[in-house]
Protein backbone atom coordinates (compact mmCIF):
# COMPACT_ATOMS: atom_id res chain seq x y z
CA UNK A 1 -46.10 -32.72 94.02
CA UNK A 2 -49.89 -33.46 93.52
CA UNK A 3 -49.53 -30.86 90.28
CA UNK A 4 -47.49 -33.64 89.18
CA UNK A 5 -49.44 -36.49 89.63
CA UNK A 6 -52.80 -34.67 88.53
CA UNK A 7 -50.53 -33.51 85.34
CA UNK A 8 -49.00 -37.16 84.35
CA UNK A 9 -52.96 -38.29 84.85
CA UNK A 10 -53.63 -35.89 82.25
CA UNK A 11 -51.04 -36.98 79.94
CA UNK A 12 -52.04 -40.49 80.16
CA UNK A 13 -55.35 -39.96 79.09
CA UNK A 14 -54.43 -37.79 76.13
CA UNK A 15 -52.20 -40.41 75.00
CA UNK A 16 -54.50 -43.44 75.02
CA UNK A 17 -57.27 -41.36 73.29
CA UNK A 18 -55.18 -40.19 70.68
CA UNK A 19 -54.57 -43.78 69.43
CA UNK A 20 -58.16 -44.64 69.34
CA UNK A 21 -58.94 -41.36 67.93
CA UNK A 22 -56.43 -42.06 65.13
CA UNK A 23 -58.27 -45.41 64.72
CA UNK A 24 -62.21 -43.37 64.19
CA UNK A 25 -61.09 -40.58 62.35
CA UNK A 26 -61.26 -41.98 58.41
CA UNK A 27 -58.29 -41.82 56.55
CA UNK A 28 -55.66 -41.71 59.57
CA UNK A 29 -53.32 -44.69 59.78
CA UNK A 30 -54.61 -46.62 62.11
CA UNK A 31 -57.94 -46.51 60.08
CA UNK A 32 -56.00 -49.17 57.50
CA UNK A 33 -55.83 -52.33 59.47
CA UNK A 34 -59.95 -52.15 59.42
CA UNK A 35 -59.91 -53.94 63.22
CA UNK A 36 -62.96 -54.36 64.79
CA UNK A 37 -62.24 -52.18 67.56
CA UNK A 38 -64.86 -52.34 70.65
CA UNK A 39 -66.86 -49.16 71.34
CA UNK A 40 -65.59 -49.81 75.02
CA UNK A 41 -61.83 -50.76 74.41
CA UNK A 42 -60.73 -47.90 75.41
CA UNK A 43 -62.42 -45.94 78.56
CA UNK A 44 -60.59 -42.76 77.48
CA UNK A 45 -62.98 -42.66 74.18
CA UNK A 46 -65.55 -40.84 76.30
CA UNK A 47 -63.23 -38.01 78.22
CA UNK A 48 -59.40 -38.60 77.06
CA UNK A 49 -59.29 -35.21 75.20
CA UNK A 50 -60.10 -33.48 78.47
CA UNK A 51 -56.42 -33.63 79.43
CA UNK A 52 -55.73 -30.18 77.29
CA UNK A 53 -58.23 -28.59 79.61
CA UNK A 54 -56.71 -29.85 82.78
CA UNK A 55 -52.73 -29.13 81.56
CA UNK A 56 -54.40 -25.46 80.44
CA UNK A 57 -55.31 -25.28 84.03
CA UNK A 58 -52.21 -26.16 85.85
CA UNK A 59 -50.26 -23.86 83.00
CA UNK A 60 -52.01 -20.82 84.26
CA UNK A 61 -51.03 -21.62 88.20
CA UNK A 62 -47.96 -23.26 87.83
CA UNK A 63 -46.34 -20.16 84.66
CA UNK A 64 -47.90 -17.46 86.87
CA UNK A 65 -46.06 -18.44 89.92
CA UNK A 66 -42.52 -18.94 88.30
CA UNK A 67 -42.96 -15.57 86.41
CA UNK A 68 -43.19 -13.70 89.77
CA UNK A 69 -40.16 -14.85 90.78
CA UNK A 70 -38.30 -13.42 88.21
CA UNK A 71 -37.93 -11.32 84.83
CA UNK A 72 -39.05 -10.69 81.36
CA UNK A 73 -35.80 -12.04 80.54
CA UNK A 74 -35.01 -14.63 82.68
CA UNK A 75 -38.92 -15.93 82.20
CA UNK A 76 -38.63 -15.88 78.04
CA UNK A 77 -35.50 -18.11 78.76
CA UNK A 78 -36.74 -20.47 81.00
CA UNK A 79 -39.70 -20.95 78.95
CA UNK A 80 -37.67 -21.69 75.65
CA UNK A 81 -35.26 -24.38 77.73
CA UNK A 82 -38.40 -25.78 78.91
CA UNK A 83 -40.09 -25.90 75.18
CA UNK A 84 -37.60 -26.12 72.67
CA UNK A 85 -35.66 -29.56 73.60
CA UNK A 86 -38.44 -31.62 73.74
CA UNK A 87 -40.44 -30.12 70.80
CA UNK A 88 -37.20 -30.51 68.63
CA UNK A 89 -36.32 -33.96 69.65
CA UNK A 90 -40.36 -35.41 69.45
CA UNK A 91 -40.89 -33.58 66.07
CA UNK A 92 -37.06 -35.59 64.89
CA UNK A 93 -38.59 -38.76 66.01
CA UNK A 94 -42.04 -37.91 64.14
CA UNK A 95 -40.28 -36.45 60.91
CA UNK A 96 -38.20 -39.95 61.28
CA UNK A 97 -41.16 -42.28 61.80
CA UNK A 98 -43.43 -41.14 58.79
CA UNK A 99 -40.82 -40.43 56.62
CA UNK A 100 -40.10 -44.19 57.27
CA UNK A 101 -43.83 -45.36 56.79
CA UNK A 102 -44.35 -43.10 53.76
CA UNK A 103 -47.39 -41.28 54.87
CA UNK A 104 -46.92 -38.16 53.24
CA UNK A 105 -44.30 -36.94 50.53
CA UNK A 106 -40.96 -36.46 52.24
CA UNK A 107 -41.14 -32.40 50.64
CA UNK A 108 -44.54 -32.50 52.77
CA UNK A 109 -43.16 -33.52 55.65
CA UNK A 110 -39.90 -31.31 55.59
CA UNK A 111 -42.14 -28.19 55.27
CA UNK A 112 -44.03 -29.58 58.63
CA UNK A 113 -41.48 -30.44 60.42
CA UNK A 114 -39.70 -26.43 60.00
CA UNK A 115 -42.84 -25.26 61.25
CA UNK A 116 -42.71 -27.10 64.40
CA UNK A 117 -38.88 -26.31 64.98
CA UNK A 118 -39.70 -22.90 64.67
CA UNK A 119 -43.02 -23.10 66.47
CA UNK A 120 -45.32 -21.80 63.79
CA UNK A 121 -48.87 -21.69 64.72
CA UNK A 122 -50.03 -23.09 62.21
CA UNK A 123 -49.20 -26.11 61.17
CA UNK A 124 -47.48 -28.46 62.48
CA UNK A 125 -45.64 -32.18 62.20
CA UNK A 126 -48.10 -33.72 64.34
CA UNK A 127 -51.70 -32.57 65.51
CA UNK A 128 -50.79 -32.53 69.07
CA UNK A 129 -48.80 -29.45 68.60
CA UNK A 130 -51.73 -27.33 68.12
CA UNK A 131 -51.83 -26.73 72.01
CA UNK A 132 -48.32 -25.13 72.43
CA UNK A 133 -49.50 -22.02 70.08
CA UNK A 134 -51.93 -21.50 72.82
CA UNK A 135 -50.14 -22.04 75.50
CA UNK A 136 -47.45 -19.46 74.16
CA UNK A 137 -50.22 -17.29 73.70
CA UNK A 138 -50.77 -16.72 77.07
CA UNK A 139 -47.04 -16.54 77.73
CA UNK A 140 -46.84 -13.64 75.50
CA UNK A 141 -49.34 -12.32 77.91
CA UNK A 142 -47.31 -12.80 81.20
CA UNK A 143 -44.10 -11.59 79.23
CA UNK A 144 -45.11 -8.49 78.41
CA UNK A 145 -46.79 -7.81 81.67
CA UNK A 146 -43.27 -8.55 83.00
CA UNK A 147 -41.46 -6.49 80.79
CA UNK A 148 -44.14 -3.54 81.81
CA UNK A 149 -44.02 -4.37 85.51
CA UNK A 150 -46.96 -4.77 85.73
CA UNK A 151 -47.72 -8.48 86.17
CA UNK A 152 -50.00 -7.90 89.31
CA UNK A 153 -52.69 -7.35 87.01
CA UNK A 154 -52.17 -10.46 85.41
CA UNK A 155 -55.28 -11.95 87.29
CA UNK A 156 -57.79 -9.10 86.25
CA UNK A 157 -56.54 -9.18 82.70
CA UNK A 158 -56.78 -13.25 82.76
CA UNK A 159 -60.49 -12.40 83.98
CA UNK A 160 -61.23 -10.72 81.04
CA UNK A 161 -60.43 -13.15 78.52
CA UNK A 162 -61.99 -16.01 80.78
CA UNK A 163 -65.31 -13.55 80.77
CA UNK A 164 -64.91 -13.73 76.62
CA UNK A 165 -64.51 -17.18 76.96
CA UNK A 166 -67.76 -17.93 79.07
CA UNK A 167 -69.21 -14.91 76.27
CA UNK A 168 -68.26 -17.08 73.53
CA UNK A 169 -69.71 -20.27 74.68
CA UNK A 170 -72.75 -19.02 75.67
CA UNK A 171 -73.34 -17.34 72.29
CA UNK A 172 -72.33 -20.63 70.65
CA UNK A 173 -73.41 -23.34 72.42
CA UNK A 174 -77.35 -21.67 72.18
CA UNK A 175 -76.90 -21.28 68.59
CA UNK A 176 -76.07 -24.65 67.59
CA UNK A 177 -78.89 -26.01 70.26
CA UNK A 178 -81.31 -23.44 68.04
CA UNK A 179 -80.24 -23.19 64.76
CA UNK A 180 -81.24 -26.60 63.54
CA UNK A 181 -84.64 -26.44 64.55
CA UNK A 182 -85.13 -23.27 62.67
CA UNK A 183 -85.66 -24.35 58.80
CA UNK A 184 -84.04 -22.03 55.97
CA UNK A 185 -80.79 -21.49 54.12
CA UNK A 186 -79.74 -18.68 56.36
CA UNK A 187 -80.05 -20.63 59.38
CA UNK A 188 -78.17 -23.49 58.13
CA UNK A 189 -75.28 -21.04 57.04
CA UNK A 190 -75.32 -19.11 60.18
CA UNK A 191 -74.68 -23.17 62.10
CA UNK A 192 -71.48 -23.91 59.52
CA UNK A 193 -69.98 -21.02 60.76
CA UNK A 194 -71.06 -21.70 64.33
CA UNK A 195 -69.36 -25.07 63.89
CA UNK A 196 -65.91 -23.33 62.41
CA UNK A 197 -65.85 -20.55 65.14
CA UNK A 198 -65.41 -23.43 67.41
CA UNK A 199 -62.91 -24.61 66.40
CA UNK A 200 -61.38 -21.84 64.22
CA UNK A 201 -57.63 -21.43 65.09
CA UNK A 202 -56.76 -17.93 65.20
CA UNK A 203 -59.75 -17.90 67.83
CA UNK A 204 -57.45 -20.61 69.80
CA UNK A 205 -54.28 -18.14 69.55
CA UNK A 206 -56.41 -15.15 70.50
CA UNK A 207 -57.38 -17.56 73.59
CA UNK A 208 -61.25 -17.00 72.63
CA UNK A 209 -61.74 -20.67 73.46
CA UNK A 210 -59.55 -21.83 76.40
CA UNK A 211 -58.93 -18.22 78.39
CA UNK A 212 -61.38 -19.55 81.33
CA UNK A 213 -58.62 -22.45 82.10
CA UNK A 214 -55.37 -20.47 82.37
CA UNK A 215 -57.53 -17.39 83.96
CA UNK A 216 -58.60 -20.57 86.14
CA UNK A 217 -55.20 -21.26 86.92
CA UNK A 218 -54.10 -17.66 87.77
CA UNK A 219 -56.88 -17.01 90.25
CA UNK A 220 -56.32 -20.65 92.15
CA UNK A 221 -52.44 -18.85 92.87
CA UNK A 222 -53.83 -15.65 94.17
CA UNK A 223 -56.19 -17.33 95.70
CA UNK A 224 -53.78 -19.52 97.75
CA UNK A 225 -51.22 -16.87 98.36
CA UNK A 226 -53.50 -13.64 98.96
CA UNK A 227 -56.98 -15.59 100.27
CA UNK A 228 -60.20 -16.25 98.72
CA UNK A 229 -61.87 -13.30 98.96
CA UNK A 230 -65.80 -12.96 97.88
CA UNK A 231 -64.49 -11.13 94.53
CA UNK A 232 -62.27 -14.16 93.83
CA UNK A 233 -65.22 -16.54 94.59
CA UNK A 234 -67.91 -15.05 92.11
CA UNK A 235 -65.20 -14.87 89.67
CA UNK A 236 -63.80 -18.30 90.54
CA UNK A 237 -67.52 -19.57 89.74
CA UNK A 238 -67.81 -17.59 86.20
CA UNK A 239 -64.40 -19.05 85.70
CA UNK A 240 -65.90 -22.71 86.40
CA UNK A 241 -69.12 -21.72 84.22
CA UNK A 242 -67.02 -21.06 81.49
CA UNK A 243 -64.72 -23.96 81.26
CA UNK A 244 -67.51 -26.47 81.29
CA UNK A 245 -69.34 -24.90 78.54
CA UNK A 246 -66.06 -25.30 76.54
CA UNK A 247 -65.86 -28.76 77.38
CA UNK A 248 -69.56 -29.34 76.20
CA UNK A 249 -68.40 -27.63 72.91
CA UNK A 250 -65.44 -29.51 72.22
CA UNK A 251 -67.23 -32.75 73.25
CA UNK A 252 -69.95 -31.82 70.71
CA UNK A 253 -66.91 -31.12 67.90
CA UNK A 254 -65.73 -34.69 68.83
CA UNK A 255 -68.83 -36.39 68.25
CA UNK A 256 -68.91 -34.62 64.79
CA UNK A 257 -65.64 -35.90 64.37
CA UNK A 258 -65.55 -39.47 65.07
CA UNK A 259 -69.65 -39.75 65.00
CA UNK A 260 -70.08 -41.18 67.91
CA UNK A 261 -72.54 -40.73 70.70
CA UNK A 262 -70.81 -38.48 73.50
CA UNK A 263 -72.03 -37.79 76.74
CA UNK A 264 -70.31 -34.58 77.78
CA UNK A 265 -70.73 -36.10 81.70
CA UNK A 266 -67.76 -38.18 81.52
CA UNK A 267 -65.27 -35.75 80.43
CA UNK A 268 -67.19 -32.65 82.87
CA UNK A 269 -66.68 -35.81 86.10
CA UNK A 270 -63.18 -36.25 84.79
CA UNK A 271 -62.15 -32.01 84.69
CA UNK A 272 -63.72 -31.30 88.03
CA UNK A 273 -62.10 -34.24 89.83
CA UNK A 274 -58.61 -33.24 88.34
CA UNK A 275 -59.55 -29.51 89.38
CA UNK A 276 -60.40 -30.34 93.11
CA UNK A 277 -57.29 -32.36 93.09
CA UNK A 278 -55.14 -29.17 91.70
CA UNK A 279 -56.94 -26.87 94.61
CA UNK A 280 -56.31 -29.46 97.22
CA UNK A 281 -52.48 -29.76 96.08
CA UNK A 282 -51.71 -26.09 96.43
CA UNK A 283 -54.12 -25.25 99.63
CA UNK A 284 -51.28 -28.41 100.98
CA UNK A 285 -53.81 -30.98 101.68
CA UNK A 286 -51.76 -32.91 99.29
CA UNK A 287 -48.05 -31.60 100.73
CA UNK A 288 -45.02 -33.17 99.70
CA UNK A 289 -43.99 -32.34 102.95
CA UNK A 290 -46.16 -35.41 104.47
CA UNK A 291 -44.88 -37.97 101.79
CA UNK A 292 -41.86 -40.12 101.53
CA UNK A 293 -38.75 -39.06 99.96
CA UNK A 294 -38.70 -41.93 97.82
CA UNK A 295 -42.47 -41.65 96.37
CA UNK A 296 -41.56 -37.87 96.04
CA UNK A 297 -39.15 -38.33 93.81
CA UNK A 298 -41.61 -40.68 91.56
CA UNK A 299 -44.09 -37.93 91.25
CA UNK A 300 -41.45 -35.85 90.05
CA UNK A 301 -40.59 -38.14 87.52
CA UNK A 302 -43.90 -38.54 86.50
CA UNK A 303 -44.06 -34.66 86.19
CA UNK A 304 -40.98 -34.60 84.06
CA UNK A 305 -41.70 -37.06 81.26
CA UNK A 306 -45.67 -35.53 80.92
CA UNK A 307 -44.06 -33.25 78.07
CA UNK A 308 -42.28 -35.93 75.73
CA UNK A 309 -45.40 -38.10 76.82
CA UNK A 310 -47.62 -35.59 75.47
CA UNK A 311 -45.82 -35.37 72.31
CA UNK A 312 -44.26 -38.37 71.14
CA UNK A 313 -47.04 -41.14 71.05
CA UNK A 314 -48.97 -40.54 67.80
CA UNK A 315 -46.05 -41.58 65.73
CA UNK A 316 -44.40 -43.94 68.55
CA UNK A 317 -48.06 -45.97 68.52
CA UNK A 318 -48.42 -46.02 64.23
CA UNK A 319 -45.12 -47.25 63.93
CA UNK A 320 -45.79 -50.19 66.46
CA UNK A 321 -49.10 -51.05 64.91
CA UNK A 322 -47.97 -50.85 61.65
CA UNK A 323 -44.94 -53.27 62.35
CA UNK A 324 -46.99 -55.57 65.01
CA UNK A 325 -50.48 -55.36 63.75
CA UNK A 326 -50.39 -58.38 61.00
CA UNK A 327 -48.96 -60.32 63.88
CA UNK A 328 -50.88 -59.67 66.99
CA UNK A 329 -53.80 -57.74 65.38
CA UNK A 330 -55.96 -55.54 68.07
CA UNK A 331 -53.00 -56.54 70.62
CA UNK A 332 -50.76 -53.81 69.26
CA UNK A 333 -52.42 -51.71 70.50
CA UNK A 334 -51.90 -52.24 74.33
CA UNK A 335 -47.80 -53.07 73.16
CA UNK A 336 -47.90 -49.96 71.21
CA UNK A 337 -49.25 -47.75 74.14
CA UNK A 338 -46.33 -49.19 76.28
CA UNK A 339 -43.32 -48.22 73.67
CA UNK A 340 -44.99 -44.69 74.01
CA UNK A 341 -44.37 -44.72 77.54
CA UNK A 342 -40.69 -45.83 76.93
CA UNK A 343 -40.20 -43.51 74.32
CA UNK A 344 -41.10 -40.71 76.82
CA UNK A 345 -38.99 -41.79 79.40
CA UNK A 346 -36.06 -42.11 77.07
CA UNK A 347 -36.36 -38.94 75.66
CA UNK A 348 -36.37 -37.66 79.07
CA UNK A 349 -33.90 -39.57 80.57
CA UNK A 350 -30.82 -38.92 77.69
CA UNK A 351 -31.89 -36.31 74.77
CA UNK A 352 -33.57 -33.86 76.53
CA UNK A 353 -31.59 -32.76 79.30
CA UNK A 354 -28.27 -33.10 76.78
CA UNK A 355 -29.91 -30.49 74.50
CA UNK A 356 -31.18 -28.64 77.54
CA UNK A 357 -27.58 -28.18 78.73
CA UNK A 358 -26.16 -27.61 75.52
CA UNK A 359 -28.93 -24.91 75.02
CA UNK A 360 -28.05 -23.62 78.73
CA UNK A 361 -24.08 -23.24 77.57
CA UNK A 362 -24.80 -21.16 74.38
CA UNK A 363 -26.93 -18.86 76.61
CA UNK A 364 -24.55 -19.08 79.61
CA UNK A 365 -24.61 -15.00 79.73
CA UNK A 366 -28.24 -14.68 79.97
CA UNK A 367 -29.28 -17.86 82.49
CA UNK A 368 -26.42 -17.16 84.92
CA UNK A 369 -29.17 -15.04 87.10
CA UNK A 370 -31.92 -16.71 86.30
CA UNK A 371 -34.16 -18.20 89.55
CA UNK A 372 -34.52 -21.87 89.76
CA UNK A 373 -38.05 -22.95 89.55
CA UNK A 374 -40.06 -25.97 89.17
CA UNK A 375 -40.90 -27.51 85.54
CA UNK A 376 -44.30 -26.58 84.66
């Protein structure tokens, strides 16, 4: 039940830093109203974005443990029920909301929105989406490791592309700390391409950036469930190594972004606490078992609506600023942060489950012997 809280915390954050970061980044819609947004309205400016890193985290525990309950088949199925509803019905509401404010040609948007149905890498309805090709990257992994039998080496293999991770940082995060102190047109070339390995997206797929996290993730479930032996130490501290030197890197691509000043200590604080909080919810310091039924069933609830929450808000939060803004000007923006919350618990309350079981009927054949887990 911790997972839960520690994963609606990280939803929450992503959320409210979206709609600023909509707001800084020039050109996006909430960049029109020209409001003279404080540097310090929103706390989540400085480490909101760090939320990816912590659901990447709790992805890698939380999939590795319901894939070794069960198979290659009955894990591809669970993950689709789990994906497609809510992917389907947030995209709907996002094709629905911007083909209503006319922010790109309705051709433009029909071509994104297809993409997103059908989970194309690539591009996608809404930016948020970019983190579900990486998360299904490292299903693929667990997949075919259960299709192989062979899923006890899941946590070696995991290693391996958390040691390219750490690799990748290293080599990248010296470079651009060198390269512009050295003058001459190679070394300002050799930076540009520094800056689009970073973020370069079949890098993301390949999980050159993020592989420390879910290999994180795997190792904190062997960990718990075989012991922490001095191998899983040293490589539990490599691990560590390598996530914060990705979250230096993306803070670093943030400031670029948005051009502000970012001190990479406030979204580091913000990881590790939500890290120690994942370890202490598994090792049972946090047990459900020691709560009340009633504030149990909250965190699950909380857990639950993390996905739509996740997804929904970007077009959720321009649609109520756009409609509320002339009226109550900056003051939108709290109103329109609520309706994202409602929207999210809507869409899990009534939508979602409904296409969930309707998905669950058409592939009666196939889920009838599938174990019951817990909703990453």
């Amino acid at each position: 039940m911790g997972i839960d809280l520690v994963r609606f915390f990280a939803a929450t954050i992503v959320m409210i830093y979206h709609v600023n970061f909509f707001y800084r980044l020039r050109g996006l819609p909430l960049n029109r109203f020209g409001w003279p947004i404080s540097d310090h309205l929103f706390i989540s400016d400085k480490f909101g974005w760090v939320g990816v890193e912590i659901f990447f985290v709790i992805s890698g525990l939380v999939i590795h443990h319901s894939a070794s309950r069960g198979t290659a088949s009955s894990f591809a199925v669970n993950r689709m029920l789990r994906l497609v509803p809510g992917v389907w019905i947030c995209a709907t509401i996002s094709l629905l909301i911007y083909a209503f404010l006319g922010e790109h040609p309705l051709l433009t948007l029909m071509k994104l929105y297809v993409c997103t149905l059908l989970f194309w890498p690539f591009s996608a309805i809404d930016g948020v989406y970019w983190t579900l090709g990486v998360e299904i990257s490292f299903y693929a992994i667990v997949f075919y490791l259960l299709l192989i039998d062979r899923l006890r080496h899941l946590e070696w293999i995991m290693f391996a592309f958390g040691m390219v991770s750490l690799s990748f940082w290293c080599v990248a995060l010296t470079l651009e700390t060198v390269l512009p102190h050295i003058h001459g047109r190679y070394a300002g070339f050799a930076l540009l391409w520094t800056h689009k390995a970073v973020a370069a997206r079949i890098f993301q797929l390949c999980l050159i950036q993020h592989g420390c996290f879910f290999a994180l993730g795997v190792l904190i479930k062997e960990a718990t469930e075989s012991g922490l032996t001095r191998i899983r130490l040293i490589t539990g501290m490599l691990l560590c190594c390598g996530c914060s030197l990705e979250i230096i890197g993306q803070n670093d691509l943030i400031a670029r972004l948005t051009k502000m000043d970012l001190n990479p200590l406030f979204p580091l604080a913000i990881w590790w606490i939500a890290f120690a909080a994942i370890v202490l919810s598994v090792t049972q310091v946090l047990a459900a078992r020691s709560w009340r039924p009633e504030f149990t069933r909250v965190l699950k609830f909380m857990g639950r609506i993390t996905y739509p929450l996740y997804l929904v808000p970007a077009p959720v939060t321009i649609l109520i600023c756009t409609l509320l803004a002339p009226s109550l000007g900056t003051n939108a923006v709290p109103v329109a942060i609520l309706g994202a919350f409602i929207v999210a618990v809507l869409v899990d309350a009534y939508p979602e489950p409904a296409m969930r079981g309707l998905l669950k009927r058409i592939h009666r054949p196939a889920i009838a012997a599938l174990p019951r887990e817990s909703t990453p």
